[in-house]
N, C-alpha and C. Protein backbone atom coordinates (compact mmCIF):
# COMPACT_ATOMS: atom_id res chain seq x y z
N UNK A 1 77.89 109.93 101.94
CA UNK A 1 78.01 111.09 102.81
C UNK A 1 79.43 111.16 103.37
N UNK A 2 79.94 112.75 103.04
CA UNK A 2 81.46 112.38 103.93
C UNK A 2 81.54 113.21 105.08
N UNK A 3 82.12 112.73 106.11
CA UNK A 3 81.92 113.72 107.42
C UNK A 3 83.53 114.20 107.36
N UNK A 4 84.06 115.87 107.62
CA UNK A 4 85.19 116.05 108.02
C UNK A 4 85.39 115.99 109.40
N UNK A 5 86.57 115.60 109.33
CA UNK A 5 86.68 115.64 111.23
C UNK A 5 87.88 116.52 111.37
N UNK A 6 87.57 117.58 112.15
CA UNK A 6 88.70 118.23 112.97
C UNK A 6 89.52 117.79 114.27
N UNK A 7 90.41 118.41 115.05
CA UNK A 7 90.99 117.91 116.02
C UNK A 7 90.12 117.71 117.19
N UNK A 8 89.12 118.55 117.52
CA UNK A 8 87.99 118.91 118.70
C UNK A 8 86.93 117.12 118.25
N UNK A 9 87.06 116.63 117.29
CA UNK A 9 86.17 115.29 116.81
C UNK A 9 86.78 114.29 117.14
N UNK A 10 87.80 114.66 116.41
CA UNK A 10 88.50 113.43 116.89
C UNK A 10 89.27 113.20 118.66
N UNK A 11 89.80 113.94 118.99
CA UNK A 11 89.54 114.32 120.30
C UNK A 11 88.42 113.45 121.18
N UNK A 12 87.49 114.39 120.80
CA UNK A 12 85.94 113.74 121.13
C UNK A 12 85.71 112.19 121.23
N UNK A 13 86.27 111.88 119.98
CA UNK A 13 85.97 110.35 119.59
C UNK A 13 87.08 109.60 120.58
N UNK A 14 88.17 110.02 120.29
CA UNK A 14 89.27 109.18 121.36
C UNK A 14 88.85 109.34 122.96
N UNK A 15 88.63 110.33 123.45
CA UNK A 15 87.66 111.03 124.81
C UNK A 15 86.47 109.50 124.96
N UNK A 16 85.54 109.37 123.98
CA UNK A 16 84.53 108.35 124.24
C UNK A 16 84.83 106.92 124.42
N UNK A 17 86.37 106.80 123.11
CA UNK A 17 87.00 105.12 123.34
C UNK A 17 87.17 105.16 124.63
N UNK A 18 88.32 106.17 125.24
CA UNK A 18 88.96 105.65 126.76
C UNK A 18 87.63 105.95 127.36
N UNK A 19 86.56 105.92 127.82
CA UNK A 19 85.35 105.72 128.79
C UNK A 19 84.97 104.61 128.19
N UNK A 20 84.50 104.26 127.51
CA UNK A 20 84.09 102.87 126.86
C UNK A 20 85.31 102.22 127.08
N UNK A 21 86.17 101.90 126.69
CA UNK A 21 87.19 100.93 127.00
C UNK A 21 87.58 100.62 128.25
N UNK A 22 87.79 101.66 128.83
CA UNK A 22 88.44 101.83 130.34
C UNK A 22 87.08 100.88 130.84
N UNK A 23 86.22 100.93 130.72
CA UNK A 23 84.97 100.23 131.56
C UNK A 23 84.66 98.72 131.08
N UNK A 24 85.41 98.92 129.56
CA UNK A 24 84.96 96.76 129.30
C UNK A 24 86.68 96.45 129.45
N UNK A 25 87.48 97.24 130.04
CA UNK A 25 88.70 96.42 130.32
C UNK A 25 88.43 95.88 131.85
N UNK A 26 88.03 96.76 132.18
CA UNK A 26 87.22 96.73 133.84
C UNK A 26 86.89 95.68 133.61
N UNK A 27 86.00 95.73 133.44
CA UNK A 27 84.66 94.52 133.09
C UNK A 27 85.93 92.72 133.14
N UNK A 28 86.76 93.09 131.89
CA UNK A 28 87.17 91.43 131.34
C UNK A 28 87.61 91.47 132.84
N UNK A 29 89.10 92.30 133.14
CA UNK A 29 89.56 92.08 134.47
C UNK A 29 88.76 91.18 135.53
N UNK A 30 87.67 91.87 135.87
CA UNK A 30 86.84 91.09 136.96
C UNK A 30 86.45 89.82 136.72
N UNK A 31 85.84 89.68 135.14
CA UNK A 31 85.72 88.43 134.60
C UNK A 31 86.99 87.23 134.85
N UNK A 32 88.00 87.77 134.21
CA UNK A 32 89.46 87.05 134.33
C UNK A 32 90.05 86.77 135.72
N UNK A 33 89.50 88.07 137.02
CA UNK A 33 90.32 87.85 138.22
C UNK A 33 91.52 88.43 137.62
N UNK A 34 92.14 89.30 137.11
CA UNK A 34 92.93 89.52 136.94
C UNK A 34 93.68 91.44 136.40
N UNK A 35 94.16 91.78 136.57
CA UNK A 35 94.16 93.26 136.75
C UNK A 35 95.13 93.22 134.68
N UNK A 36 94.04 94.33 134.20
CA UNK A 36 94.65 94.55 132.36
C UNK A 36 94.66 96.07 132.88
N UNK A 37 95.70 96.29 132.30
CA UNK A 37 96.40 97.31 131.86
C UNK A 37 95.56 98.28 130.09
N UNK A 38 95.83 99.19 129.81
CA UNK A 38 95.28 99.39 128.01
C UNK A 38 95.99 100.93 127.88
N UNK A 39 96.39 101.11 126.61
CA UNK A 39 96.90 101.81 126.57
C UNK A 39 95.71 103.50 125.97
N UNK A 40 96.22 104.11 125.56
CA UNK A 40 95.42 105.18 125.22
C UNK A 40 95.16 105.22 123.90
N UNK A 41 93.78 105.29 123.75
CA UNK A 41 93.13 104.67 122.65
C UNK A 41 93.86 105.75 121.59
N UNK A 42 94.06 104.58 119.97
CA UNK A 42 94.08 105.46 119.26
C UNK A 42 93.04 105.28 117.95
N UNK A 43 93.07 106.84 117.24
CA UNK A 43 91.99 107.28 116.57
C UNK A 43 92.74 107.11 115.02
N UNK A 44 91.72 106.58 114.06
CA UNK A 44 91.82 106.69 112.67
C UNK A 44 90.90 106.69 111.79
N UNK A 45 91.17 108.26 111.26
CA UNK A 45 90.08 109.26 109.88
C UNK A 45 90.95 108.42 108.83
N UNK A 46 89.96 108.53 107.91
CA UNK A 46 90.05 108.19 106.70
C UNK A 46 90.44 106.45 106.33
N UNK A 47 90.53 105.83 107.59
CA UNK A 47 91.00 104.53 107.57
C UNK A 47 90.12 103.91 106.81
N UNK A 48 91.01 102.69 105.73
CA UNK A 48 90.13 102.39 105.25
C UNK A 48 90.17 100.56 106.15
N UNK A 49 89.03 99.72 105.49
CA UNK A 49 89.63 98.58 105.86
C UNK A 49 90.39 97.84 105.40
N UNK A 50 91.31 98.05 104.59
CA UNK A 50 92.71 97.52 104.26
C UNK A 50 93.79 97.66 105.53
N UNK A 51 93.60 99.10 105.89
CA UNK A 51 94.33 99.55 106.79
C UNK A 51 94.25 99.08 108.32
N UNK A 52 92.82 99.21 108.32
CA UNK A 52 92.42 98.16 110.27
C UNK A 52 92.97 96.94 109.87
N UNK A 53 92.52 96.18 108.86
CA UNK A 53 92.74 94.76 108.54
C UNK A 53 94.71 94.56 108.69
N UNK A 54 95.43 95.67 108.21
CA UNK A 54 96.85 95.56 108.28
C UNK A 54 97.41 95.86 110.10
N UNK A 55 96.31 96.57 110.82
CA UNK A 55 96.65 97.14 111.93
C UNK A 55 96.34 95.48 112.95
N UNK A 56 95.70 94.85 112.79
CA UNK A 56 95.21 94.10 113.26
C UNK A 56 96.22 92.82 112.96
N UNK A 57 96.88 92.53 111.87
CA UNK A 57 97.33 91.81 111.64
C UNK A 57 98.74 91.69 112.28
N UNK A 58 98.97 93.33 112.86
CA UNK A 58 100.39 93.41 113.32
C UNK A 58 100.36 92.88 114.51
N UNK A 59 99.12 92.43 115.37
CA UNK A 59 99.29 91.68 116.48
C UNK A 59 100.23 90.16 116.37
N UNK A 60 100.33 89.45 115.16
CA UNK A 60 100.58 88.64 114.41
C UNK A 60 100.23 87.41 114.79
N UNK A 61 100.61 86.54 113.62
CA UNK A 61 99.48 85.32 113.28
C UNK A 61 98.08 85.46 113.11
N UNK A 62 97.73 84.06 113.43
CA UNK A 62 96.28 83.85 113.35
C UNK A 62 95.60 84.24 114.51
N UNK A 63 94.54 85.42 114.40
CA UNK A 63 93.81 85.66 115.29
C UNK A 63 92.21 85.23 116.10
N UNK A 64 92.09 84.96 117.47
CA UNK A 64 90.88 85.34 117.46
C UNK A 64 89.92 86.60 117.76
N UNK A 65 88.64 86.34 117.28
CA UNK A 65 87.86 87.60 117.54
C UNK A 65 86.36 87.44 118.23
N UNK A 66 86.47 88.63 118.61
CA UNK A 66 84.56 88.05 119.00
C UNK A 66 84.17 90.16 118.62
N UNK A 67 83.17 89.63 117.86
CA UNK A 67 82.25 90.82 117.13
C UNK A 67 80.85 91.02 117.57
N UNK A 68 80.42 92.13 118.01
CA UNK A 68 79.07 92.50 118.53
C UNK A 68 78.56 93.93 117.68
N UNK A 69 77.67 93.86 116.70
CA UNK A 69 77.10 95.19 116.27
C UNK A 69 76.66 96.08 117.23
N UNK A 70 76.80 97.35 117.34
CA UNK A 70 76.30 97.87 118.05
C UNK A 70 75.43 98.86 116.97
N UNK A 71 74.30 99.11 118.06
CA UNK A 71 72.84 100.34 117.72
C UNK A 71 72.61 101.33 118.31
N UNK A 72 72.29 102.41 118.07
CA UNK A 72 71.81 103.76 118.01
C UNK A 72 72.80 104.68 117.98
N UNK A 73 72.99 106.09 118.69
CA UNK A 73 73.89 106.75 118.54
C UNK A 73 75.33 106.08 118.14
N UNK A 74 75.73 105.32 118.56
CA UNK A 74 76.88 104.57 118.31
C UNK A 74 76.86 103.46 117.85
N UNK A 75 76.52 103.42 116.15
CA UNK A 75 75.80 102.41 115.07
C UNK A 75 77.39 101.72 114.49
N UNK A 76 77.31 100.84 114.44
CA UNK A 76 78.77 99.92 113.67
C UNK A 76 79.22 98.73 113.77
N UNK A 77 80.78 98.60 115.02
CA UNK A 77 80.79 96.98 115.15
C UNK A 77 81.87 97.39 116.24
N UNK A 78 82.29 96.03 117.18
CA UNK A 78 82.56 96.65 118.42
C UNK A 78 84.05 94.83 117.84
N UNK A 79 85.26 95.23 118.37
CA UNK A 79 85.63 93.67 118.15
C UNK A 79 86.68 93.03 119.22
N UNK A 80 86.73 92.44 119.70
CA UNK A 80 87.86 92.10 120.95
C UNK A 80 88.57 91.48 120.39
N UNK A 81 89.79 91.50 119.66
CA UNK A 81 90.30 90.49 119.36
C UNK A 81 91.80 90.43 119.77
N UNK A 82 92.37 88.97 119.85
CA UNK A 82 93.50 88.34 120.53
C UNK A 82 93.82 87.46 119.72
N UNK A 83 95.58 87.60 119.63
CA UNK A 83 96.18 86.22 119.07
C UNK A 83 96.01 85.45 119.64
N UNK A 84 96.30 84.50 118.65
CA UNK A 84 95.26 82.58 119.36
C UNK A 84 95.64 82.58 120.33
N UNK A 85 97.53 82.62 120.73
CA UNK A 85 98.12 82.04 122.28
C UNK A 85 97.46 82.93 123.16
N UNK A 86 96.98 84.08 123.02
CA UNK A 86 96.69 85.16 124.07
C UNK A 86 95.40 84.91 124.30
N UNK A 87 94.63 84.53 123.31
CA UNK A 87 93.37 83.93 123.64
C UNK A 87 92.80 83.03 124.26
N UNK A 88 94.09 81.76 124.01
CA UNK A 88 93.77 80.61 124.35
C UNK A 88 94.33 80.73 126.49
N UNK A 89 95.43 81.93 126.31
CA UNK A 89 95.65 81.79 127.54
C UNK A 89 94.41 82.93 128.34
N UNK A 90 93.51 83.16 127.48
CA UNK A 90 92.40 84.01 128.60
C UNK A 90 91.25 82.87 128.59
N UNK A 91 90.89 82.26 127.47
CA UNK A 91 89.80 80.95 128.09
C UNK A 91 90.70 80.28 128.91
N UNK A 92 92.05 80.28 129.34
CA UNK A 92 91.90 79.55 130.64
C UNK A 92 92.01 80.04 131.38
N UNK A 93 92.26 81.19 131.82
CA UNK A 93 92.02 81.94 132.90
C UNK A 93 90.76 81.95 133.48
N UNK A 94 89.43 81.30 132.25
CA UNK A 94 88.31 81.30 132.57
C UNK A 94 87.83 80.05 132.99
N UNK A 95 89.11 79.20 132.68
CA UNK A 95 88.95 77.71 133.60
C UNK A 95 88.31 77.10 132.25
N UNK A 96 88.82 77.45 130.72
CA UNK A 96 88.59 76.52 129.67
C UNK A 96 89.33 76.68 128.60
N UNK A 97 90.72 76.08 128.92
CA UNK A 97 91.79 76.00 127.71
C UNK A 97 91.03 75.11 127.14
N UNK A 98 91.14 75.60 125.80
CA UNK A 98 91.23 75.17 124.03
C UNK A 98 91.59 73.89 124.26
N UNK A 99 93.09 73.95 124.19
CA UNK A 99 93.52 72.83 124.46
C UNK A 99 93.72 72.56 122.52
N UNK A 100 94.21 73.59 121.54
CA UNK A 100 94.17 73.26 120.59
C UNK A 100 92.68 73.15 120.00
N UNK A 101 91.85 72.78 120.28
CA UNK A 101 90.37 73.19 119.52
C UNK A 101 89.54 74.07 120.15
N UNK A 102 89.20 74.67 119.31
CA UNK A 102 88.36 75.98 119.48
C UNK A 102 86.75 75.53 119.48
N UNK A 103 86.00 74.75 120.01
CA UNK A 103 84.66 74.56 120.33
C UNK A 103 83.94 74.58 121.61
N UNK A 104 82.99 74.05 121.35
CA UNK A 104 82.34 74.02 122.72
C UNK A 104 82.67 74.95 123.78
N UNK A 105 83.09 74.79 125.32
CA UNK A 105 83.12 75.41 126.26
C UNK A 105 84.58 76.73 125.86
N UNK A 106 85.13 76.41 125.22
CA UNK A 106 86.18 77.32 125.00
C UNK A 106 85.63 78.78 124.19
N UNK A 107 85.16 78.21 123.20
CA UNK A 107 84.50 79.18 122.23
C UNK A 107 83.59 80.15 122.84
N UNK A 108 82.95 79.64 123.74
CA UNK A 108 81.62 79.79 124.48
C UNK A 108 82.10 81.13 125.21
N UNK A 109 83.23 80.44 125.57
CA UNK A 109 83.66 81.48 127.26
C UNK A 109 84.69 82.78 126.81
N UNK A 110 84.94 82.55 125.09
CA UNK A 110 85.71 84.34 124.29
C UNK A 110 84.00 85.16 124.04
N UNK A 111 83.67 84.00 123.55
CA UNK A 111 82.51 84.53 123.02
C UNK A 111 81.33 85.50 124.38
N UNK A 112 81.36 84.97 125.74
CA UNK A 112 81.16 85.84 126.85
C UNK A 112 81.75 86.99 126.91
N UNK A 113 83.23 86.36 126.74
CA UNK A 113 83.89 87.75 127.11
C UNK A 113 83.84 88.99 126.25
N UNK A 114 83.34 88.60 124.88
CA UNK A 114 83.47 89.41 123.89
C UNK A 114 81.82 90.41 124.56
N UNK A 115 81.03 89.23 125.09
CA UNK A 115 79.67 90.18 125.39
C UNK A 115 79.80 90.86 126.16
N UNK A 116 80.45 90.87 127.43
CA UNK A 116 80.81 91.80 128.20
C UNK A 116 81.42 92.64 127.94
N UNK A 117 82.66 92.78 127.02
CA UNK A 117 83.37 93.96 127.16
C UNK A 117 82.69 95.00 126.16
N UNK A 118 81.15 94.35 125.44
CA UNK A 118 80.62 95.28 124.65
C UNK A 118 79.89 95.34 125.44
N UNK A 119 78.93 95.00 126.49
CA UNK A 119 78.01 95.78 127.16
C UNK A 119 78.09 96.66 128.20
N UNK A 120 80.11 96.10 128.57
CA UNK A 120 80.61 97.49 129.61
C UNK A 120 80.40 98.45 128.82
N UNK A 121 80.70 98.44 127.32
CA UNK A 121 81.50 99.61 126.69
C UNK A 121 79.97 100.43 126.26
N UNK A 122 79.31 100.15 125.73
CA UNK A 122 78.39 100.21 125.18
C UNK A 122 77.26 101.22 126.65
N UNK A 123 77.28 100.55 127.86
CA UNK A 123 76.60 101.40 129.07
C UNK A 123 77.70 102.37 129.60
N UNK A 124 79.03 102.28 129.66
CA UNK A 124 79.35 103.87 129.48
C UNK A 124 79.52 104.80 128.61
N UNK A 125 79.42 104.30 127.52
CA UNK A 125 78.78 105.71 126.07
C UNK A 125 77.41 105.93 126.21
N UNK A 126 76.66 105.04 126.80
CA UNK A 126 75.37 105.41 126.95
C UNK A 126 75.38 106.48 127.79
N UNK A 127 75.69 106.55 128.94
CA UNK A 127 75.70 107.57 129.77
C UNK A 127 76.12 108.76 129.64
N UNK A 128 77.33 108.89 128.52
CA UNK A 128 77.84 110.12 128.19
C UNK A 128 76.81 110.74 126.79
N UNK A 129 76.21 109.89 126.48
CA UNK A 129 75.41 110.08 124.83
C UNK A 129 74.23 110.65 125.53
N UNK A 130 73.86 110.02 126.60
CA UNK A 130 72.67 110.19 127.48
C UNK A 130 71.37 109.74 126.09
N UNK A 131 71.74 108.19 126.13
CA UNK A 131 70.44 107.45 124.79
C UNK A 131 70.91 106.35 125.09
N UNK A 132 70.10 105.75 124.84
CA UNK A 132 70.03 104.28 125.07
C UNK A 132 70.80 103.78 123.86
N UNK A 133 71.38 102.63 124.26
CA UNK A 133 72.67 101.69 122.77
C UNK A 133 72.39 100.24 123.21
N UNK A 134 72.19 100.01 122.50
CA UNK A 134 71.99 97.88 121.93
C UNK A 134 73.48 97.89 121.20
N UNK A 135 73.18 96.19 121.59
CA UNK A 135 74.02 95.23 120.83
C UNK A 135 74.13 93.95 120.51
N UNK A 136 74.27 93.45 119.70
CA UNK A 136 73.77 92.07 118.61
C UNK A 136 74.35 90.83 119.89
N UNK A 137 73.81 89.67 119.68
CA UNK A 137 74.52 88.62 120.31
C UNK A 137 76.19 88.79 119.48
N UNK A 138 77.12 88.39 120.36
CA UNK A 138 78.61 88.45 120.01
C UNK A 138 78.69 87.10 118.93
N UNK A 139 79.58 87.40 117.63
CA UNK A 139 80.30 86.23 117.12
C UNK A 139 81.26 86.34 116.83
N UNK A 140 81.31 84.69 116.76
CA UNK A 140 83.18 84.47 116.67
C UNK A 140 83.76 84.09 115.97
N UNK A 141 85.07 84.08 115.35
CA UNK A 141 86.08 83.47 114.17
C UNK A 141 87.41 83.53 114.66
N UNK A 142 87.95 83.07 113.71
CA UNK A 142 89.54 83.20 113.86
C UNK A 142 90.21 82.96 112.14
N UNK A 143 91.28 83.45 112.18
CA UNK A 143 92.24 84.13 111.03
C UNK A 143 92.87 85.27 111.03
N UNK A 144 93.43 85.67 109.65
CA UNK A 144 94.00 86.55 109.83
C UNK A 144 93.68 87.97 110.05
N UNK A 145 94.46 88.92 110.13
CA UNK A 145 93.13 90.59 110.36
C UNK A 145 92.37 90.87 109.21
N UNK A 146 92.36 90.82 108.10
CA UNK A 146 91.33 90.81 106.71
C UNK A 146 90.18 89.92 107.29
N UNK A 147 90.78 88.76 107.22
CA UNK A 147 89.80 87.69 107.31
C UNK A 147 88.24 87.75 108.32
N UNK A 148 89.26 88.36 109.98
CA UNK A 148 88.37 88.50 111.32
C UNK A 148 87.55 89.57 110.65
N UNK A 149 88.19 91.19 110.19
CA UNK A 149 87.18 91.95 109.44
C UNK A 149 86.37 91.72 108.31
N UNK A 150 86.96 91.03 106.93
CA UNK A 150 85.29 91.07 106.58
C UNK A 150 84.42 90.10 107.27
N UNK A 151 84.68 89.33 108.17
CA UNK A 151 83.79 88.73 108.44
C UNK A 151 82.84 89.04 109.65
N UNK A 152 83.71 89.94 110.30
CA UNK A 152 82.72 90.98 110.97
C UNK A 152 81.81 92.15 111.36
N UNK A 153 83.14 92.54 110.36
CA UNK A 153 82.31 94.35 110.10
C UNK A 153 81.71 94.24 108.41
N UNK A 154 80.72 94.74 108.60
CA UNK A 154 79.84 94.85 107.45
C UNK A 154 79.56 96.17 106.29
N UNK A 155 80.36 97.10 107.46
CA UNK A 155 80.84 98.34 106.52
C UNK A 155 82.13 98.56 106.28
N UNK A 156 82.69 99.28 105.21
CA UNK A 156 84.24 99.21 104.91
C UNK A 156 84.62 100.35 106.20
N UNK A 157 84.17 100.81 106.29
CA UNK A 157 84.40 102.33 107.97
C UNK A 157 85.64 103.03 107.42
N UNK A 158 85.38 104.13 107.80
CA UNK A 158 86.61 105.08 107.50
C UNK A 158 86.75 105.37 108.73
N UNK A 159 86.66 105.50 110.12
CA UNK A 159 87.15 105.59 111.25
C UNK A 159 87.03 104.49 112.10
N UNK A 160 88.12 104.56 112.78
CA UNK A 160 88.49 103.56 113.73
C UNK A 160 88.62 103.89 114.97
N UNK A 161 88.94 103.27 116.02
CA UNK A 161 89.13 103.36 117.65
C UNK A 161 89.44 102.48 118.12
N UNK A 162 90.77 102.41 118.21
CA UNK A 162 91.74 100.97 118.69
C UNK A 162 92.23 101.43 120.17
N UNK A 163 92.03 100.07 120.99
CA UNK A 163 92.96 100.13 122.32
C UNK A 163 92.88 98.98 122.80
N UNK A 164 94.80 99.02 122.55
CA UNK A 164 95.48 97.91 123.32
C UNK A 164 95.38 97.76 124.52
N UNK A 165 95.18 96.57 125.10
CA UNK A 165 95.21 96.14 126.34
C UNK A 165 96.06 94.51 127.07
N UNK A 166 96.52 94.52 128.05
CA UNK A 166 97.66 93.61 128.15
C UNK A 166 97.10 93.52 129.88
N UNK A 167 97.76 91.91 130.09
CA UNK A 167 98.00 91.25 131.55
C UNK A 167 99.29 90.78 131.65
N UNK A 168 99.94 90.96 132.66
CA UNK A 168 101.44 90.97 132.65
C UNK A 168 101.31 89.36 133.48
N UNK A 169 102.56 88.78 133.03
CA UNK A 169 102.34 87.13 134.11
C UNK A 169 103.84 87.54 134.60
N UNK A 170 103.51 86.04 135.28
CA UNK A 170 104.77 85.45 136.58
C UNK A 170 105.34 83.95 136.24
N UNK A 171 105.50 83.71 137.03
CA UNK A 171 105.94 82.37 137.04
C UNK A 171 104.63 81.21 137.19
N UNK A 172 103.97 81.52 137.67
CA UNK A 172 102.38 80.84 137.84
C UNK A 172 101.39 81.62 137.37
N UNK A 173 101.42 82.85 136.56
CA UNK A 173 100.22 83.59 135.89
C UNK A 173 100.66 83.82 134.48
N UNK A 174 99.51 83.82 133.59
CA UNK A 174 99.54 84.02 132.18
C UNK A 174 99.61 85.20 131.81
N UNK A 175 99.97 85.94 130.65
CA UNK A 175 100.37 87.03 130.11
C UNK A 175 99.46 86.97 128.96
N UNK A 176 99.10 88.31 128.45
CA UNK A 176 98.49 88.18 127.27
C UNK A 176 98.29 89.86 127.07
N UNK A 177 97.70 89.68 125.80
CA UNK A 177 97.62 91.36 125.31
C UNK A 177 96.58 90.75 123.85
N UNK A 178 95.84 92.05 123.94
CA UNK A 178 95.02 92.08 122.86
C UNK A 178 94.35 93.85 122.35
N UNK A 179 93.02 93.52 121.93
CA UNK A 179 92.64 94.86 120.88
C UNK A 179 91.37 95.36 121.12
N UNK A 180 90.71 96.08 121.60
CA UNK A 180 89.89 96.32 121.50
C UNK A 180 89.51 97.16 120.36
N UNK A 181 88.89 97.11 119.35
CA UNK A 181 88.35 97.92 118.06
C UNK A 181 87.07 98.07 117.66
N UNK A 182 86.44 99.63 117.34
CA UNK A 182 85.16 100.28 117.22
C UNK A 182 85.43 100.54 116.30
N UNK A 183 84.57 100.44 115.11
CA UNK A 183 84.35 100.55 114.17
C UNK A 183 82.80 101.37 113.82
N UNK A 184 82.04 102.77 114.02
CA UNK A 184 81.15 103.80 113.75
C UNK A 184 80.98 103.30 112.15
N UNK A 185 80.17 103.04 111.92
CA UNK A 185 79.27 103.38 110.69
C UNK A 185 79.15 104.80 110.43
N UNK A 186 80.03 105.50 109.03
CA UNK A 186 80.58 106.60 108.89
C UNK A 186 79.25 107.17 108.38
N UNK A 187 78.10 107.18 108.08
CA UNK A 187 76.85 108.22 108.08
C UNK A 187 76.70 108.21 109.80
N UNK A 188 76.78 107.76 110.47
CA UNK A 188 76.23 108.12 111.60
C UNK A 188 77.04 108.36 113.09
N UNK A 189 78.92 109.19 112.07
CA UNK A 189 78.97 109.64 113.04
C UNK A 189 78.73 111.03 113.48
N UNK A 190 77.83 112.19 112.46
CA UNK A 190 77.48 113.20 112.65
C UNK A 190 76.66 112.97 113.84
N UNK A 191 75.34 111.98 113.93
CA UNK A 191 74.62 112.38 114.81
C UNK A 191 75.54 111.71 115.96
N UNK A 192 76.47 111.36 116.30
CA UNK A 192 77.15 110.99 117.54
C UNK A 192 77.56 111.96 118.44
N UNK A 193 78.51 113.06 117.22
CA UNK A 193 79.73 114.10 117.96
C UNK A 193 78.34 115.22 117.59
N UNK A 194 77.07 115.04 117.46
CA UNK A 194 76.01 116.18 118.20
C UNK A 194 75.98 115.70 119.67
N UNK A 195 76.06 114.32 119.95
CA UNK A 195 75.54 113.91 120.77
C UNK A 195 77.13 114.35 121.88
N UNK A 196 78.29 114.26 121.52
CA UNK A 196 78.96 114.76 122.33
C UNK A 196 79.41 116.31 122.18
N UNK A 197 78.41 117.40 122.10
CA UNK A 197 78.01 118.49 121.86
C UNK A 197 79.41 119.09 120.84
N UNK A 198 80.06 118.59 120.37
CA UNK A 198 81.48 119.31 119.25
C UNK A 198 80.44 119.21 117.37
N UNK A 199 79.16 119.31 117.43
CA UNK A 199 78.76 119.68 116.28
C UNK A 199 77.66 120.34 116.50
């Protein structure tokens, strides 16, 4: 099935990232104690996953990720992901540097954060969809952007919804920046943009 998207859709779709995003950046912030910044989400038709996988990679190096499917009106994959140093400096913000290995309490506490910033995101599209939306327990990996995607998203997606987000440091606070990325399961974003009345 192929859906065209006009400017009023896509629009639409970028309109739903910044409410969903704006609310699981919220969300990490409070988690972290710490005030993130994000920039204005951007939108990509026809993307394939070569292309997220190259967009992702420009964060550079080896990344981590944490992945949560999401269900109903807004059917696909939801992904937080951060280069290792940016990662490793937000599990300690959570009071559990890595420390160089990625297990136990470290893993544990991206892998939270990854649940939260999908269940912020996820209860303010609910509200604008006005329908109820699930989402899978969060998992986690690390590598490169190919790698984090196939191993998370399960459809190749032709649209995307990326937004950057960043914590600025000091002399005693950590800095970091990362990605938030939605990935719609492309049969089902007709019944979405009914749901945000542009079909």
């Amino acid at each position: 099935m192929t859906t065209t998207f006009g400017p009023r859709e896509v629009d639409a779709l970028q309109e739903l990232a910044s409410i969903g995003c704006g609310q699981a950046i919220t969300a990490l912030g409070k988690l972290a104690r710490r005030r993130f910044d994000m920039d204005v989400p951007e939108a990509w038709v026809g993307a394939g996953a070569g292309a997220i996988a190259s967009f992702l990679g420009a964060l550079g190096g080896d990344l981590v990720a944490v992945g949560v499917k999401l269900e109903g009106p807004l059917t696909g994959d939801l992904l937080l992901a951060m280069p290792e140093p940016d990662a490793e400096s937000l599990a300690a913000m959570l009071g559990y540097p890595p420390g160089g290995q990625w297990e136990g309490v470290a893993e544990s506490a991206l892998m939270e954060s990854g649940n939260i910033v999908g269940s912020a995101f996820v209860t303010a599209v609910a509200k604008v969809v006005r329908e109820k939306l699930l989402l899978s327990v969060p998992t986690f990996t690390r590598g490169n952007g190919r790698e984090c995607v196939e191993r998370l998203v399960s459809h190749a997606g032709s649209i995307a919804l990326a937004t950057r987000f960043s914590a600025h440091g000091d002399d005693t606070r950590l800095a970091l920046e990362g990605l938030i990325l939605v990935m719609p399961e492309p049969e089902r974003i007709a019944r979405l943009l009914t749901h945000l009345e542009v079909r």
